[in-house]
C-alpha atoms as a PDB file:
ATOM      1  CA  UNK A   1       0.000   0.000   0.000  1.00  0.00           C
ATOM      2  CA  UNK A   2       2.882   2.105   0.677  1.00  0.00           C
ATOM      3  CA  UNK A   3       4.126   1.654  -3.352  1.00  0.00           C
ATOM      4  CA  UNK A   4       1.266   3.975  -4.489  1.00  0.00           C
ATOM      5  CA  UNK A   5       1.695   7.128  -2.130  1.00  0.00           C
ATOM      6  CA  UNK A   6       2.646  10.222  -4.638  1.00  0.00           C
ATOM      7  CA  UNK A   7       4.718  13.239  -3.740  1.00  0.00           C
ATOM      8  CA  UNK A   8       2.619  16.089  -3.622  1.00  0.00           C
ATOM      9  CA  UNK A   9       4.709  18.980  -2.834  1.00  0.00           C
ATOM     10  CA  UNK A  10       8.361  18.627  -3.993  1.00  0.00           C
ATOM     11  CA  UNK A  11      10.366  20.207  -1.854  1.00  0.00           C
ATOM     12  CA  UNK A  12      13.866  20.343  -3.353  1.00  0.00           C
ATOM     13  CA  UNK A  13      12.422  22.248  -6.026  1.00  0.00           C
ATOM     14  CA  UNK A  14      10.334  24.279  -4.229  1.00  0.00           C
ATOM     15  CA  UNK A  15      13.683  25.508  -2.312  1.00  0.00           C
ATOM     16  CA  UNK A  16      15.705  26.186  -5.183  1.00  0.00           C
ATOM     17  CA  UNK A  17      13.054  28.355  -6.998  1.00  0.00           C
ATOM     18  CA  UNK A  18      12.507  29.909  -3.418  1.00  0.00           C
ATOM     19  CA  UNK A  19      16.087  30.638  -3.189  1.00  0.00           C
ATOM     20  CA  UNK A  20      16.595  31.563  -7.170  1.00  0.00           C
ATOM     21  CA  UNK A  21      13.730  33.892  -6.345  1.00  0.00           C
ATOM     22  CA  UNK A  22      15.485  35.606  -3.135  1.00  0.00           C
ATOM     23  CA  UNK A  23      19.106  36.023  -5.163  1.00  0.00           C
ATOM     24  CA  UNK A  24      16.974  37.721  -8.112  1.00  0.00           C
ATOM     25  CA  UNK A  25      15.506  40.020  -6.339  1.00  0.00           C
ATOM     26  CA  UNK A  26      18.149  40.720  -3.608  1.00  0.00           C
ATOM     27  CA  UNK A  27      20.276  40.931  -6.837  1.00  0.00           C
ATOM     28  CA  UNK A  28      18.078  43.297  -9.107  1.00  0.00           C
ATOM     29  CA  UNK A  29      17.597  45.753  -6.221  1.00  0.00           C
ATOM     30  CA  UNK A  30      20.973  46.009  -4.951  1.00  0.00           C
ATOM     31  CA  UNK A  31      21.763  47.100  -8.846  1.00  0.00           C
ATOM     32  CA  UNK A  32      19.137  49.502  -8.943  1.00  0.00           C
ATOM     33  CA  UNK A  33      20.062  51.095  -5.706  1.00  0.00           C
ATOM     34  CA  UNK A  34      23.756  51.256  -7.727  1.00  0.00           C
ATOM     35  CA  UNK A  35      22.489  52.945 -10.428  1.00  0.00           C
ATOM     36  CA  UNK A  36      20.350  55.556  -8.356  1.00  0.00           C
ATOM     37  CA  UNK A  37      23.203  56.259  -6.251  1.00  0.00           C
ATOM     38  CA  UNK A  38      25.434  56.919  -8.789  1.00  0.00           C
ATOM     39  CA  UNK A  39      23.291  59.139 -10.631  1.00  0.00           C
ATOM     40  CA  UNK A  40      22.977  61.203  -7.540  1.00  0.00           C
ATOM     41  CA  UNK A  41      26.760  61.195  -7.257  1.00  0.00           C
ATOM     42  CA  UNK A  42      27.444  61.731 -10.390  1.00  0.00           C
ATOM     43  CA  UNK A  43      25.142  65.239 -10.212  1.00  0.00           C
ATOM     44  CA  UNK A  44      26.605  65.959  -7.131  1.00  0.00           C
ATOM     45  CA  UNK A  45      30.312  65.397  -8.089  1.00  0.00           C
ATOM     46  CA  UNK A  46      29.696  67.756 -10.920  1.00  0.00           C
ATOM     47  CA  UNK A  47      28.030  70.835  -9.209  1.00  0.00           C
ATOM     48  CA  UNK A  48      31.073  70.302  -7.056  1.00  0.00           C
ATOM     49  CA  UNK A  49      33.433  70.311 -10.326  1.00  0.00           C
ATOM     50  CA  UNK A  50      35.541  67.377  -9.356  1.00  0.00           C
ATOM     51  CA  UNK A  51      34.988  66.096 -13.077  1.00  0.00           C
ATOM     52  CA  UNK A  52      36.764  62.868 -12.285  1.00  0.00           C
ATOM     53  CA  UNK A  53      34.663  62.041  -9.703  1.00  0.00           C
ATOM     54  CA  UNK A  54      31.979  62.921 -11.595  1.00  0.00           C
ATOM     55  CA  UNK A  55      32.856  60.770 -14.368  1.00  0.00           C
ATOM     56  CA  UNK A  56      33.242  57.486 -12.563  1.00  0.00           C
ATOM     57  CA  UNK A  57      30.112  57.612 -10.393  1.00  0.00           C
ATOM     58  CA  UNK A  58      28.476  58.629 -13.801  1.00  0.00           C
ATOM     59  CA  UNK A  59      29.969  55.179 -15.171  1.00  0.00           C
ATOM     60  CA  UNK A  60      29.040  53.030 -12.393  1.00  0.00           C
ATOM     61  CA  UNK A  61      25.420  54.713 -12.817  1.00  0.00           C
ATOM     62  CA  UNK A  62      25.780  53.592 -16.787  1.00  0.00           C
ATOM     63  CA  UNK A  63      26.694  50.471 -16.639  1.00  0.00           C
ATOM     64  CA  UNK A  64      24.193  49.554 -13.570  1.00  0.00           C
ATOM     65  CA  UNK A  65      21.536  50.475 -15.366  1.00  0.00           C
ATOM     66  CA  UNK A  66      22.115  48.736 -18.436  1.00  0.00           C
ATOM     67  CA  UNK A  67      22.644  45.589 -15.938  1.00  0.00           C
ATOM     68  CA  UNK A  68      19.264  46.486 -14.509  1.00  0.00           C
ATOM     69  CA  UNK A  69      17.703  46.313 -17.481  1.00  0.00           C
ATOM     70  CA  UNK A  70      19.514  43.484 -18.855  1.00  0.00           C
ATOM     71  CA  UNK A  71      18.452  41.802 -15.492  1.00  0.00           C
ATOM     72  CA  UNK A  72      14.789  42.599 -16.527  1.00  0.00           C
ATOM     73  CA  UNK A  73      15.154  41.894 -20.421  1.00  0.00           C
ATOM     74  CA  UNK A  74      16.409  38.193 -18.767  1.00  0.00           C
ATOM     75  CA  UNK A  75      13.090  37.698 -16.794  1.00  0.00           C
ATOM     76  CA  UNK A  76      10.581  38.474 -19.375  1.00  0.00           C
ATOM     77  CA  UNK A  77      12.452  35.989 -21.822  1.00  0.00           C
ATOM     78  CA  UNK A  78      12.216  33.296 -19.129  1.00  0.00           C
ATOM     79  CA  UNK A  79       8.802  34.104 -18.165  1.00  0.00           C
ATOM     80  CA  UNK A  80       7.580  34.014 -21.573  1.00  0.00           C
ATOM     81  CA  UNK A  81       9.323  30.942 -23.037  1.00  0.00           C
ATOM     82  CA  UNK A  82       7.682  27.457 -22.403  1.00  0.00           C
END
């Protein structure tokens, strides 16, 4: 009788996607907050003329962003494929 009880929650995959879940969004708002802050530093930086300093928060805001949305391109894709 024991032969024919079915799994009906399974668990190891429930964890991963709970975990693959977490890391993604941990992950996609820690880049965000990246590319916020280095807009604001990168305005800041300049009003203060320190151009250099102004350039590379100004990069770090760049290329966050286009991670951001490369993070976001990546999860419509996998939500939208079979």
């Amino acid at each position: 009788m024991a032969a024919f009880v079915a799994t009906v929650v399974d668990t190891k995959a429930l964890g991963e996607t709970v975990a693959a879940s977490f890391a993604a969004g941990v992950g996609v708002a820690v880049v965000f907050s990246c590319a916020i802050y280095g807009a604001a530093r990168f305005g800041e930086m300049g009003r203060e003329g320190r151009t250099a300093a102004a350039l590379a928060y100004g990069a770090v805001g760049v290329v966050a962003a286009l991670v951001f949305l490369a993070a976001i391109v990546a999860g419509i894709i996998v939500m939208t494929q079979k």
